[in-house]
PDB file of N, CA and C in Angstrom:
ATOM      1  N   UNK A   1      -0.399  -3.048  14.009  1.00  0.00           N
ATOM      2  CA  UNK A   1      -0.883  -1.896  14.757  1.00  0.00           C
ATOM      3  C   UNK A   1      -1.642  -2.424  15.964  1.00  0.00           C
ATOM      4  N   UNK A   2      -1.282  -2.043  16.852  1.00  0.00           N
ATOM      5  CA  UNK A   2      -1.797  -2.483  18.160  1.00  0.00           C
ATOM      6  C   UNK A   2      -3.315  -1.959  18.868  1.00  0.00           C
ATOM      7  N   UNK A   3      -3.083  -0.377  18.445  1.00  0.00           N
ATOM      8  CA  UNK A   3      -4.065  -0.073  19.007  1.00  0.00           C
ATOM      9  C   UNK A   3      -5.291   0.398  17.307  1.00  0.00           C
ATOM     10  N   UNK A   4      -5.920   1.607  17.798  1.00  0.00           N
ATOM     11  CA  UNK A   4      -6.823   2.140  16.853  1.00  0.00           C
ATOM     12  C   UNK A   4      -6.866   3.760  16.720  1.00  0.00           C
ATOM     13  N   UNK A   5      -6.184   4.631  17.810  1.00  0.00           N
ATOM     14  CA  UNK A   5      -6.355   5.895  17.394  1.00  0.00           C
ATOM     15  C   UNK A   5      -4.901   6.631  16.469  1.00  0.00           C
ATOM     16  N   UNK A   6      -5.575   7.406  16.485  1.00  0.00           N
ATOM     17  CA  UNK A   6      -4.173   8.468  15.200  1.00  0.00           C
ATOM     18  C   UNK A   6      -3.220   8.329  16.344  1.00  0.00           C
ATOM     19  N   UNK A   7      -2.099   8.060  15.874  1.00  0.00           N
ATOM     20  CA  UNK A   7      -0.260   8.215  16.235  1.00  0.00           C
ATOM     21  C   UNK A   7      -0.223   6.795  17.398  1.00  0.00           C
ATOM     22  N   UNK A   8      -1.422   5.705  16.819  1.00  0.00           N
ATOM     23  CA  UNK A   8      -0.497   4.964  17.158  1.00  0.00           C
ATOM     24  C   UNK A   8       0.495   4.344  16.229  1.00  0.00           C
ATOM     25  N   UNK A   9       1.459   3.568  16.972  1.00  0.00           N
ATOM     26  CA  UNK A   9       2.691   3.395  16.041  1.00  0.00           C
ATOM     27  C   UNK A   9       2.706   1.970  15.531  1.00  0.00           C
ATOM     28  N   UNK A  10       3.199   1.454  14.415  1.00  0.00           N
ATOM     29  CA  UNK A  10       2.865   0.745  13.287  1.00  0.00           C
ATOM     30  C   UNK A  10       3.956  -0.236  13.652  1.00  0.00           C
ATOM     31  N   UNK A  11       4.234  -1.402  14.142  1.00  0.00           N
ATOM     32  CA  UNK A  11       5.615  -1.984  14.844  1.00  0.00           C
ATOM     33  C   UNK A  11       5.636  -3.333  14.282  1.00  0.00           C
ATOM     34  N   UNK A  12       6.703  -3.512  13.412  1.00  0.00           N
ATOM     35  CA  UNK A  12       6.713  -5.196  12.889  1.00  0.00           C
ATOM     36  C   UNK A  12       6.257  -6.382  14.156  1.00  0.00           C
ATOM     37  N   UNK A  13       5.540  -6.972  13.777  1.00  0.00           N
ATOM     38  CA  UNK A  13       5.260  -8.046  14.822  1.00  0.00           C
ATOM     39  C   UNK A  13       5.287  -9.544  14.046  1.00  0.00           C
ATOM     40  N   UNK A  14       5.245 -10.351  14.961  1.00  0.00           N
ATOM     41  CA  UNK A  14       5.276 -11.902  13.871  1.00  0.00           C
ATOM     42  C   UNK A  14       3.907 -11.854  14.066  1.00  0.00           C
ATOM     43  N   UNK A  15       3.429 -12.682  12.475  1.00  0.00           N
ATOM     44  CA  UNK A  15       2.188 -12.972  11.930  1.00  0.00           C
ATOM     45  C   UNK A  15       0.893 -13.436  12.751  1.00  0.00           C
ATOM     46  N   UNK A  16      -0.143 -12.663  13.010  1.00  0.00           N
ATOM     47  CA  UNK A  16      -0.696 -13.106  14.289  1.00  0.00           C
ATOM     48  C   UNK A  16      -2.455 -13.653  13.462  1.00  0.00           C
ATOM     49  N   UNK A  17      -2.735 -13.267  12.059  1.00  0.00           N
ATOM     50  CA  UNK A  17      -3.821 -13.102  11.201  1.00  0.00           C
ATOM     51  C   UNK A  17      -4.619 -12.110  11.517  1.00  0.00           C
ATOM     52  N   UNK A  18      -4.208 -11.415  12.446  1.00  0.00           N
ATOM     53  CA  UNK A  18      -5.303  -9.891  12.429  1.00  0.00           C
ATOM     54  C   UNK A  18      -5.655  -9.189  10.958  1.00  0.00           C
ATOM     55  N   UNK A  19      -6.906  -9.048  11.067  1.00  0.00           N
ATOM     56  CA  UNK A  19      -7.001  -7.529  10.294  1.00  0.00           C
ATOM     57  C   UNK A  19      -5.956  -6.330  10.749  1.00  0.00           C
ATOM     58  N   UNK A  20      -5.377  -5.638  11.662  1.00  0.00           N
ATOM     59  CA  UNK A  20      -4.273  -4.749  12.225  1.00  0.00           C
ATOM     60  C   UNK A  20      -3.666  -4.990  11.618  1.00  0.00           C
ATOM     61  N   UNK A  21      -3.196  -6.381  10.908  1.00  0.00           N
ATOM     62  CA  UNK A  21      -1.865  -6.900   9.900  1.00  0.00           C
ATOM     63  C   UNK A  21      -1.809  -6.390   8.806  1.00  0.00           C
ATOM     64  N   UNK A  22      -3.137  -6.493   8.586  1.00  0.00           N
ATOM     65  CA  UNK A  22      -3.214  -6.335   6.468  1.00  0.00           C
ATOM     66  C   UNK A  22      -3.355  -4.735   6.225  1.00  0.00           C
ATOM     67  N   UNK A  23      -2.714  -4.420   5.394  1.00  0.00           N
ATOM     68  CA  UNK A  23      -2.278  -3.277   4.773  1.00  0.00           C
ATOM     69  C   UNK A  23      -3.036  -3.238   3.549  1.00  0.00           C
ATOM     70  N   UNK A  24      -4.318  -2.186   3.205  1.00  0.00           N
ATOM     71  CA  UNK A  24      -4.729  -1.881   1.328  1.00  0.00           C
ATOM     72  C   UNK A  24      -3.026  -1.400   0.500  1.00  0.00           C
ATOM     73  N   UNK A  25      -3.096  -1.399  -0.097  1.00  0.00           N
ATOM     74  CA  UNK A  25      -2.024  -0.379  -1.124  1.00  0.00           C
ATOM     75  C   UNK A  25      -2.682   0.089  -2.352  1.00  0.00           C
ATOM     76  N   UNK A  26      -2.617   1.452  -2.430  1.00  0.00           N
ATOM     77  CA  UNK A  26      -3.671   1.834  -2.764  1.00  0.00           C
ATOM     78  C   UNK A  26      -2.833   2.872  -3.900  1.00  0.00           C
ATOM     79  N   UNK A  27      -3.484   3.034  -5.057  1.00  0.00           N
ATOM     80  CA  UNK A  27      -2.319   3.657  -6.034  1.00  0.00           C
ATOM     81  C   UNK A  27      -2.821   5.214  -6.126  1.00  0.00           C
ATOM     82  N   UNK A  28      -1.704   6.135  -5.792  1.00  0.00           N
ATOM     83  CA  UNK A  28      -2.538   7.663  -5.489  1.00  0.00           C
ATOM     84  C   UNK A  28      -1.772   8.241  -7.642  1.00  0.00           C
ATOM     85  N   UNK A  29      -0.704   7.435  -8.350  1.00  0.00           N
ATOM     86  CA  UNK A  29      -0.241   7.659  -9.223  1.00  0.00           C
ATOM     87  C   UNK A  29       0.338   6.663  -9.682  1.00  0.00           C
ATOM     88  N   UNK A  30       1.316   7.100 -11.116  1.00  0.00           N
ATOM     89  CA  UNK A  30       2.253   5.466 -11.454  1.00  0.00           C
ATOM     90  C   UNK A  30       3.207   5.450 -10.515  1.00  0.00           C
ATOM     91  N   UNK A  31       3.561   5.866  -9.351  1.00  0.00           N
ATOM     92  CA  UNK A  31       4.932   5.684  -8.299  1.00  0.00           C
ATOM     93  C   UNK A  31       4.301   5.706  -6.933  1.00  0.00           C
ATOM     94  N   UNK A  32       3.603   6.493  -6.494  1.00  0.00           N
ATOM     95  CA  UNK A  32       3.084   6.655  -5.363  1.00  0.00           C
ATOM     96  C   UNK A  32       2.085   6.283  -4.744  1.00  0.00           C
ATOM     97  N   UNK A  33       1.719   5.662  -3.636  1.00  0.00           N
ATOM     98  CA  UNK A  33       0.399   4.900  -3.095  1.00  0.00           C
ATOM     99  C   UNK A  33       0.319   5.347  -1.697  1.00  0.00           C
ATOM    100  N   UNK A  34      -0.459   5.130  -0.935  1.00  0.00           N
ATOM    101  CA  UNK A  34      -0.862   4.808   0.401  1.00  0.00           C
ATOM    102  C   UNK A  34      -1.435   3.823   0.742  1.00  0.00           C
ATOM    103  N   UNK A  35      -1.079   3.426   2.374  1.00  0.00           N
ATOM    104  CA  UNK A  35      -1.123   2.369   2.877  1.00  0.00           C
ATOM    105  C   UNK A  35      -2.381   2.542   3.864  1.00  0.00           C
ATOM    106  N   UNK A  36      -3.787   1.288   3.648  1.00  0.00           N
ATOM    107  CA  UNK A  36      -4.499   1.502   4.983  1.00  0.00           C
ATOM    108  C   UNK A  36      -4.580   0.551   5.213  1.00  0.00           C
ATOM    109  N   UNK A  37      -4.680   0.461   7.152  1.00  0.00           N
ATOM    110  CA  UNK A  37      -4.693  -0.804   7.681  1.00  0.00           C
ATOM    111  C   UNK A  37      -6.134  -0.900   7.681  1.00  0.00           C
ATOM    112  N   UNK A  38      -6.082  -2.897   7.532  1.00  0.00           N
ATOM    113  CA  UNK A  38      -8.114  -2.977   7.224  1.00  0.00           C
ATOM    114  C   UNK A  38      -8.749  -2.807   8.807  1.00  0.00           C
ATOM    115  N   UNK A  39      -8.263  -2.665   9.459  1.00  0.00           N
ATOM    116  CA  UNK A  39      -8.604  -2.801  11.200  1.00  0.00           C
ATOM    117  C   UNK A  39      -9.295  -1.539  11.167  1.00  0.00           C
ATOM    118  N   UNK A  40      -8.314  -0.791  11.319  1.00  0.00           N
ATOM    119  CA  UNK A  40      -9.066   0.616  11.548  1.00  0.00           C
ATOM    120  C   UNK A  40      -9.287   2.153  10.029  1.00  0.00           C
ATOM    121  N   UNK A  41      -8.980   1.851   9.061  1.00  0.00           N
ATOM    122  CA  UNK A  41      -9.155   2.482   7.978  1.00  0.00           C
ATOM    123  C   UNK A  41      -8.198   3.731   7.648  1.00  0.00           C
ATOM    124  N   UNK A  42      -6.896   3.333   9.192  1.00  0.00           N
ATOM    125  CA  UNK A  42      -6.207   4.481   9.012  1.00  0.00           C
ATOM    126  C   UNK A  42      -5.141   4.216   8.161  1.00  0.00           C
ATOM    127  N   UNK A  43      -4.397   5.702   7.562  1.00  0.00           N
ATOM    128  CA  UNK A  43      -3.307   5.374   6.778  1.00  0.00           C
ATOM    129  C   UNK A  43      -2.097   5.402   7.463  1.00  0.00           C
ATOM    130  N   UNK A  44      -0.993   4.649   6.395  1.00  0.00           N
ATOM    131  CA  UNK A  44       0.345   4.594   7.232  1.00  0.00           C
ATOM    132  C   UNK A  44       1.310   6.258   7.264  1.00  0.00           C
ATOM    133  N   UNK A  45       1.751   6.710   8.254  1.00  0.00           N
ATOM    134  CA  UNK A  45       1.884   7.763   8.227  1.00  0.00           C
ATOM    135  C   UNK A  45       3.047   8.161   8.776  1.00  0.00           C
ATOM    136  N   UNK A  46       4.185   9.193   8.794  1.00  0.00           N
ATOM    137  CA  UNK A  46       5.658   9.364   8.959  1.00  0.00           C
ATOM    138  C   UNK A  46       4.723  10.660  10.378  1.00  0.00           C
ATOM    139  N   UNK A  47       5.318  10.054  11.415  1.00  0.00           N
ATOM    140  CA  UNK A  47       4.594  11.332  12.611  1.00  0.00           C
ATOM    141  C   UNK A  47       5.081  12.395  12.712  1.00  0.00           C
ATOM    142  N   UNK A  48       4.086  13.808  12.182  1.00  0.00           N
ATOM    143  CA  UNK A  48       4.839  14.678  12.419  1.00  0.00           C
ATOM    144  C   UNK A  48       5.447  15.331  11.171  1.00  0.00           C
ATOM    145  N   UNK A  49       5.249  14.642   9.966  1.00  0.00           N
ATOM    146  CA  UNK A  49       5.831  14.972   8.885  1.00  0.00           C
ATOM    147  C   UNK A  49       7.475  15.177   9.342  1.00  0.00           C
ATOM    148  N   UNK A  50       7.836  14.192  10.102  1.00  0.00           N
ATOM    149  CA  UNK A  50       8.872  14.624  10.425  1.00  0.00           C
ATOM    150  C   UNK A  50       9.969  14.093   9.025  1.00  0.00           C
ATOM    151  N   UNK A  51      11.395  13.825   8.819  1.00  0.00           N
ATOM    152  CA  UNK A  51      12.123  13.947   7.925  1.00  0.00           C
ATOM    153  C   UNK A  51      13.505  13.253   8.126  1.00  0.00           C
ATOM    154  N   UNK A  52      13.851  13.004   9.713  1.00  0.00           N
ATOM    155  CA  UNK A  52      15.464  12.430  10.271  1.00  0.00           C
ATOM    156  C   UNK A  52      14.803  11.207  10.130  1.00  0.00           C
ATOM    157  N   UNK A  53      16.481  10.265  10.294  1.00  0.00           N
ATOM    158  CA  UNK A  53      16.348   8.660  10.490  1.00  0.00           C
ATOM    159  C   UNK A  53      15.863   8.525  11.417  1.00  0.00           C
ATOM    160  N   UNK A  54      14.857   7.500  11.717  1.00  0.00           N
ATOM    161  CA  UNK A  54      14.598   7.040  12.820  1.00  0.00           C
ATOM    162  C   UNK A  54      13.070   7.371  13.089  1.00  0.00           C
ATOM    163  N   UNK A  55      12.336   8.351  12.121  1.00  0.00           N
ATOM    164  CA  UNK A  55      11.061   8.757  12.184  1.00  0.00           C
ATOM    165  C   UNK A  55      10.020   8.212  12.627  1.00  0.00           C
ATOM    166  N   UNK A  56       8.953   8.190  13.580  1.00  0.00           N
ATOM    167  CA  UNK A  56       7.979   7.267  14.079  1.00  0.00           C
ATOM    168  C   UNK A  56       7.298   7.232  12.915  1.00  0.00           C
ATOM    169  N   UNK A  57       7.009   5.645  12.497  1.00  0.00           N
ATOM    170  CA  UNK A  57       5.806   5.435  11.344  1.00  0.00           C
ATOM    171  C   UNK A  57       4.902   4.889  12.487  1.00  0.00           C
ATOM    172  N   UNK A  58       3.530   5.787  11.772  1.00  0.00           N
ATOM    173  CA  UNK A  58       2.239   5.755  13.164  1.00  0.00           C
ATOM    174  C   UNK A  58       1.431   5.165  12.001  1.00  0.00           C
ATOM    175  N   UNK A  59       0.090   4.927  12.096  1.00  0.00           N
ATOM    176  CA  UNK A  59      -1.553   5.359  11.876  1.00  0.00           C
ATOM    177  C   UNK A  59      -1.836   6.623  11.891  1.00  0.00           C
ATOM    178  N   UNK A  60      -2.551   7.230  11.028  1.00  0.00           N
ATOM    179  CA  UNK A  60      -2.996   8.571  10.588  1.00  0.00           C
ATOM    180  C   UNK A  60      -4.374   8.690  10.321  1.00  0.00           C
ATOM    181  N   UNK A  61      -5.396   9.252  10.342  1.00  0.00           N
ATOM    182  CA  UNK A  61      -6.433   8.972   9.616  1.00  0.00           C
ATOM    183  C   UNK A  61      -5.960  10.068   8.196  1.00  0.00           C
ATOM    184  N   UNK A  62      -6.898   9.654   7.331  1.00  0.00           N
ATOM    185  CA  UNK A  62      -5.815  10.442   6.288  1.00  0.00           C
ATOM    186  C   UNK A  62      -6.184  11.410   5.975  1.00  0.00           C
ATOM    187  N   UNK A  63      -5.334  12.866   5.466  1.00  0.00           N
ATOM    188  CA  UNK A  63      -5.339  14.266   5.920  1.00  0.00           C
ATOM    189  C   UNK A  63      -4.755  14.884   4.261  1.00  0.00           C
ATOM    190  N   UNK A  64      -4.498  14.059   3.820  1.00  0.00           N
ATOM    191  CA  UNK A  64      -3.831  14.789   1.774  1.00  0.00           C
ATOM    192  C   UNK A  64      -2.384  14.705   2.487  1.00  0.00           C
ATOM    193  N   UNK A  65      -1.482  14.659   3.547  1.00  0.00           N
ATOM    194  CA  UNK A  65      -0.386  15.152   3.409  1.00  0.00           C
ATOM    195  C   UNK A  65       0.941  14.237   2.515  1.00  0.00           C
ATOM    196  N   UNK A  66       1.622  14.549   2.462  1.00  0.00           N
ATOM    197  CA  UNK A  66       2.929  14.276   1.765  1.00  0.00           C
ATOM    198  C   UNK A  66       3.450  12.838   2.405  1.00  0.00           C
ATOM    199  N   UNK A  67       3.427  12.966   4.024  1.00  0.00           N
ATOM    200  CA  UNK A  67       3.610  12.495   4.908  1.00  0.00           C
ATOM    201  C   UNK A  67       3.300  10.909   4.710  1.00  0.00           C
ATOM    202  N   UNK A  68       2.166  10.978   4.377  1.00  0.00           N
ATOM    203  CA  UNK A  68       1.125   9.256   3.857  1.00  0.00           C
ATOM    204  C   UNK A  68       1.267   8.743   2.483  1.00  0.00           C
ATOM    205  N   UNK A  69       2.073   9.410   1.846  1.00  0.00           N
ATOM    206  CA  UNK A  69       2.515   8.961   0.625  1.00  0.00           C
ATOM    207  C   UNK A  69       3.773   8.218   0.809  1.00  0.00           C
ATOM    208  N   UNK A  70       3.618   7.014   0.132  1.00  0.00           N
ATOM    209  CA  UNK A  70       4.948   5.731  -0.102  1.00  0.00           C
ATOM    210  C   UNK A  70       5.107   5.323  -1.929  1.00  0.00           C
ATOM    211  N   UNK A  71       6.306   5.546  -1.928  1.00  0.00           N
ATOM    212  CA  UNK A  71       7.154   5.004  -2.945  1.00  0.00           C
ATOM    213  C   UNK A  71       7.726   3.312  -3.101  1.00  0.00           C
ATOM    214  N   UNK A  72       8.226   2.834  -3.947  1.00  0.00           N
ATOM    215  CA  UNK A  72       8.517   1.595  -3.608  1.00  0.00           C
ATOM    216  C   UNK A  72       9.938   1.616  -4.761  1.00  0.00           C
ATOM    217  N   UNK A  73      11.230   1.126  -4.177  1.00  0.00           N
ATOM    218  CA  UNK A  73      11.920   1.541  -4.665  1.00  0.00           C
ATOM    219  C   UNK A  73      13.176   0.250  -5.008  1.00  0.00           C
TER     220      UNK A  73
END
């Protein structure tokens, strides 16, 4: 994550040791978790609750939605 406010966007980069890098995983059930980056405390988030391929995964600060929930499959 590059920057620090909500919808910025979350973009594979090569390993740089930032905090921006590291991801909590955090268990919300037995299947489902959320992701926060230790930089800024935001969660990983689908923008927009949107739903097509290609969806921007941003930073969120976190809000209960559906949206910030990850599976691992």
């Amino acid at each position: 994550v590059a920057g620090t406010g909500d919808g910025t966007l979350a973009v594979p980069q090569a390993p740089g040791g930032g905090d921006s890098q590291i991801w909590h995983l955090d268990a919300v059930d037995d299947t489902t978790y959320t992701l926060t980056n230790k930089a800024t405390g935001k969660l990983l988030d689908v923008y927009a609750r949107a739903t097509d391929p290609g969806a921007r995964v941003v930073q969120w600060q976190s809000n209960g939605g559906a949206n910030q929930l990850w599976e691992f499959q």
